[in-house]
N, C-alpha and C. Protein backbone atom coordinates (compact mmCIF):
# COMPACT_ATOMS: atom_id res chain seq x y z
N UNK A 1 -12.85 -4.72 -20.11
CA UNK A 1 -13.52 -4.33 -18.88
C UNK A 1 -12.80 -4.90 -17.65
N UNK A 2 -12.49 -5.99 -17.88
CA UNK A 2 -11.66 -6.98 -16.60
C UNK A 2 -10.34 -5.74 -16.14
N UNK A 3 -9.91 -5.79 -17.58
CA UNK A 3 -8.50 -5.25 -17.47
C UNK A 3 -8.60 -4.05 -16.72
N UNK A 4 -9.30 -3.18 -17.06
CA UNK A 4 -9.56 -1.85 -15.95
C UNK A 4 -9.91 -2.04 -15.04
N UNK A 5 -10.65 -2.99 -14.58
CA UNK A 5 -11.05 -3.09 -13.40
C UNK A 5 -10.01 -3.67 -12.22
N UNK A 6 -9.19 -4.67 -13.00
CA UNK A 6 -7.44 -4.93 -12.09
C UNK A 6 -7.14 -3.94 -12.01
N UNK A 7 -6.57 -3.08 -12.99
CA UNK A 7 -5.74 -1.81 -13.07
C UNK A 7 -6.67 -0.94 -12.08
N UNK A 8 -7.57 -0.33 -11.86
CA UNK A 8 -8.37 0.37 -10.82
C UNK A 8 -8.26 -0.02 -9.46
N UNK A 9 -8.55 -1.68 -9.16
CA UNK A 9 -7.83 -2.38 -7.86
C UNK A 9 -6.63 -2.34 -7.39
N UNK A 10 -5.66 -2.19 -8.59
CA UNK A 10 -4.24 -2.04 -8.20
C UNK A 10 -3.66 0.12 -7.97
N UNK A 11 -4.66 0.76 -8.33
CA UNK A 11 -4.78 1.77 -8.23
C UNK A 11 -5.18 2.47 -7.15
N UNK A 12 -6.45 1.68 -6.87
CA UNK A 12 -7.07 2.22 -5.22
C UNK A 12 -6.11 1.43 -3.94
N UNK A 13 -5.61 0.16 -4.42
CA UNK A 13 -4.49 -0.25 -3.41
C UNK A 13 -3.51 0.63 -2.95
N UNK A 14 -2.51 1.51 -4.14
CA UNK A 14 -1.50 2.44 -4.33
C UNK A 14 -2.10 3.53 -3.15
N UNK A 15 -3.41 3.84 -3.73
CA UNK A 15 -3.93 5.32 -3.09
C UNK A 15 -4.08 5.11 -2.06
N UNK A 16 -4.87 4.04 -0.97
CA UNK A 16 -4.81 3.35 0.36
C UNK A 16 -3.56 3.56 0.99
N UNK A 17 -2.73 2.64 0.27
CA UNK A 17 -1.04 2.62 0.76
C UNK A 17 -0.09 4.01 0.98
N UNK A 18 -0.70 5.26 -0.20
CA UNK A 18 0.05 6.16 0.03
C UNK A 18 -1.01 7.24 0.85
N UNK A 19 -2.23 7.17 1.09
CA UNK A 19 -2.93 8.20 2.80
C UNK A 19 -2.57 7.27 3.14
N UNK A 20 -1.95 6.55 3.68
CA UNK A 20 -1.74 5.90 5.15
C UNK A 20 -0.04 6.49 5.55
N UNK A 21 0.43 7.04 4.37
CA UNK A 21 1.84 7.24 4.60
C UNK A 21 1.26 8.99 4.69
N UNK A 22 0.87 9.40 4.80
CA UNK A 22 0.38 10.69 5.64
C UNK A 22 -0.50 10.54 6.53
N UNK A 23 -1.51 9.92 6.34
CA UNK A 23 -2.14 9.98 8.14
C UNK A 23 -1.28 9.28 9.18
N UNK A 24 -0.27 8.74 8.78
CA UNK A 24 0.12 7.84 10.08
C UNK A 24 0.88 9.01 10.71
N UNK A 25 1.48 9.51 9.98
CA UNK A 25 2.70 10.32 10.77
C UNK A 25 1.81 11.85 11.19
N UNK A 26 1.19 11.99 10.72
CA UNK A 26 -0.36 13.15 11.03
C UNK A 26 -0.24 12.76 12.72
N UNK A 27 -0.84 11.51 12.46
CA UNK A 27 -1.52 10.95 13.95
C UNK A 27 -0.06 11.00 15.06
N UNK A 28 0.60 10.73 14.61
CA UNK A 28 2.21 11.16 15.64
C UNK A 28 2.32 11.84 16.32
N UNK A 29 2.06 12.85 15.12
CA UNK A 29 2.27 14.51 16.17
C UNK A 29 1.40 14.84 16.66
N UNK A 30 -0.26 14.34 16.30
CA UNK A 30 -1.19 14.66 17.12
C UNK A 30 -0.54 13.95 18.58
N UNK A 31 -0.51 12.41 18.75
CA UNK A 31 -0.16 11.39 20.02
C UNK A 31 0.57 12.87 20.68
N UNK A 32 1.63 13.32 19.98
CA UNK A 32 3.06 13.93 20.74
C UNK A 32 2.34 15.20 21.35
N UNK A 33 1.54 15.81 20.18
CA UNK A 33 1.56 17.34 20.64
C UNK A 33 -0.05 17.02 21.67
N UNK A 34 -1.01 15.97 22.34
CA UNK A 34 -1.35 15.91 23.25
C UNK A 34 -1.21 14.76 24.20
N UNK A 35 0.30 14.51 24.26
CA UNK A 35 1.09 13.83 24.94
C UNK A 35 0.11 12.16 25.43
N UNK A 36 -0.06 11.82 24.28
CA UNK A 36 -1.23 10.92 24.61
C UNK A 36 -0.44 9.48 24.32
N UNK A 37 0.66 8.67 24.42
CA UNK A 37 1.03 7.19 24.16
C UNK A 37 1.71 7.29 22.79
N UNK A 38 2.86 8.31 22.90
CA UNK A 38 3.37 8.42 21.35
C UNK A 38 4.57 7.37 21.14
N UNK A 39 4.65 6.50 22.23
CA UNK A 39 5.58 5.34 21.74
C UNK A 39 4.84 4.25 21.14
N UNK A 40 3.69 4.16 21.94
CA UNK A 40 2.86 3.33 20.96
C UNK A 40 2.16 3.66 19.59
N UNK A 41 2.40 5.17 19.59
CA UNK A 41 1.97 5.30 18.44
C UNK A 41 3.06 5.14 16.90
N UNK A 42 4.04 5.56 17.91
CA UNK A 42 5.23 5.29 17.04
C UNK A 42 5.59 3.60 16.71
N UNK A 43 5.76 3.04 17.80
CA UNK A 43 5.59 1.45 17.19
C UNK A 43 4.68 1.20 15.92
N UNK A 44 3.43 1.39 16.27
CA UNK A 44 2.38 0.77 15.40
C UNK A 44 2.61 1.18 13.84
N UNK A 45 3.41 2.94 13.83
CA UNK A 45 3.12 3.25 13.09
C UNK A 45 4.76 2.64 11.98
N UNK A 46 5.38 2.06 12.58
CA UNK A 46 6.46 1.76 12.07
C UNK A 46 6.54 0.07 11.78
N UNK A 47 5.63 -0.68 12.06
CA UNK A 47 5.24 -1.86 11.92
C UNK A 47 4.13 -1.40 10.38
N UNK A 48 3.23 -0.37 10.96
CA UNK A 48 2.69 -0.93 9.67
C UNK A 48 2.76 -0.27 8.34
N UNK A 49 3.39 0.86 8.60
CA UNK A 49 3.95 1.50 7.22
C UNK A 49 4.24 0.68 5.92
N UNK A 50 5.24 -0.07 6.86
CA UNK A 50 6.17 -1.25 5.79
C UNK A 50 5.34 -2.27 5.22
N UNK A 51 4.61 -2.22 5.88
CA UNK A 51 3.96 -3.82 5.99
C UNK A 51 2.52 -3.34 4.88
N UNK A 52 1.94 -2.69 4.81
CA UNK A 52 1.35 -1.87 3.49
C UNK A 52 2.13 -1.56 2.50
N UNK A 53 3.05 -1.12 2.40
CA UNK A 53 3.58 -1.10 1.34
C UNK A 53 4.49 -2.36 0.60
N UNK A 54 4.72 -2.89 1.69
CA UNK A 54 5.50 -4.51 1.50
C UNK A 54 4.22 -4.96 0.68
N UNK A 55 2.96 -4.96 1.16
CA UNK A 55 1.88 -6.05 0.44
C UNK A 55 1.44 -4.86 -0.77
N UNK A 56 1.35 -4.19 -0.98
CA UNK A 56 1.09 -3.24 -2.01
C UNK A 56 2.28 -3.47 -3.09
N UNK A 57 3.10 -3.10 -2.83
CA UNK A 57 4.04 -3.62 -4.12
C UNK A 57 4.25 -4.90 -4.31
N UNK A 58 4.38 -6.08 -3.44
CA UNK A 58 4.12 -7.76 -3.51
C UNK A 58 2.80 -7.89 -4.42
N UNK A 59 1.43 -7.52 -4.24
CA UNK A 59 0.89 -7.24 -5.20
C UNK A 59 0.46 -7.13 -6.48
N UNK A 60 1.50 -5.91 -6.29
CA UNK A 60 1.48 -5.23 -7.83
C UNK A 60 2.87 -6.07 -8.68
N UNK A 61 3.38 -6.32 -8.15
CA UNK A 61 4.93 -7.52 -8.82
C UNK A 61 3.97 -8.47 -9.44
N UNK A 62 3.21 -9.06 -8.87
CA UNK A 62 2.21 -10.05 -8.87
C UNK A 62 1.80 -10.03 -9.79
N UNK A 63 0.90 -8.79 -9.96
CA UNK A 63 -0.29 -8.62 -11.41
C UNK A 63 0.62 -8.11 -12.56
N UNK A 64 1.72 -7.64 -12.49
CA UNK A 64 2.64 -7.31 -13.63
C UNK A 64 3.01 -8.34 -13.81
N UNK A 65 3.36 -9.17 -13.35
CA UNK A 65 3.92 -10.38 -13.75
C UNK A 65 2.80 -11.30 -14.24
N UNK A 66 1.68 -11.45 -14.05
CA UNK A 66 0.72 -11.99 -14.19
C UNK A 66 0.34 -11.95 -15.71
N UNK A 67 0.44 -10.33 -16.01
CA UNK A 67 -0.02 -9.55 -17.28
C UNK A 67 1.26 -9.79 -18.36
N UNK A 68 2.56 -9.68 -17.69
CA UNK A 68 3.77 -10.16 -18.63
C UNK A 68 3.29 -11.53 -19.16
N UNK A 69 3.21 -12.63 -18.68
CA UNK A 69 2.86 -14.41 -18.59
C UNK A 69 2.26 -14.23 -19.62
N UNK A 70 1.03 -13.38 -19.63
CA UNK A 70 -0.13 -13.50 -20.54
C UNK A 70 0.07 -12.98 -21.69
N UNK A 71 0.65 -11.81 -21.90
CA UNK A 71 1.42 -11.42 -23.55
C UNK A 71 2.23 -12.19 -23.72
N UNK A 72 3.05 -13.32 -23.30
CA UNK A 72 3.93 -14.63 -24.02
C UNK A 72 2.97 -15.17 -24.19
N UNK A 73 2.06 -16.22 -23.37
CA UNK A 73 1.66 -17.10 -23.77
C UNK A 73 0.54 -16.73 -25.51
N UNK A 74 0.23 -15.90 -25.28
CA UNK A 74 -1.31 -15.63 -26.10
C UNK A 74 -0.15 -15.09 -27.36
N UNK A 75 0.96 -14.90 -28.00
CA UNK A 75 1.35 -14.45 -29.22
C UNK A 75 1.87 -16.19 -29.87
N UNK A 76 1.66 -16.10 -30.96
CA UNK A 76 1.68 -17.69 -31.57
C UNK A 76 3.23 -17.58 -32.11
C-alpha cells in the first residue's frame, strides 16, 4: 500500500511538472496576443519551468535511489 502510494506521489508530481510545461507557454501567447507584460511573462516563465522540473526529477533520483538501497539491504 505504502509502495503505491510513493509511486502515485511521484506520479502526480510528473503530471504537475508536465501541465505546467503547457500552460506556461499557453499563458505567453495569451500575455503577447493581448499585449499585456510578456517580458515578464516570459521571465517567470523561464525561471520556473526549470526549476519544476529540476525538483521533479531531483525527486524522483531520490526515491529511485531510495527503492534501489532497499532491494540491497533487505536480500541476505
Amino acid at each position: 500500500m505504502i509502495r503505491a502510494l510513493q509511486w502515485l506521489s511521484i506520479a502526480l508530481m510528473w503530471g504537475f511538472a508536465l501541465s505546467l510545461m503547457v500552460l506556461v507557454p499557453w499563458l505567453v501567447v495569451v500575455a503577447a496576443r493581448w499585449h499585456d507584460a510578456l517580458n515578464w511573462s516570459l521571465a517567470i516563465s523561464l525561471v520556473m519551468l526549470p526549476v519544476y522540473l529540476t525538483v521533479a526529477g531531483v525527486l524522483t533520483y531520490v526515491f529511485v535511489g531510495l527503492q534501489r538501497g532497499r532491494d540491497d539491504r533487505s536480500s541476505p
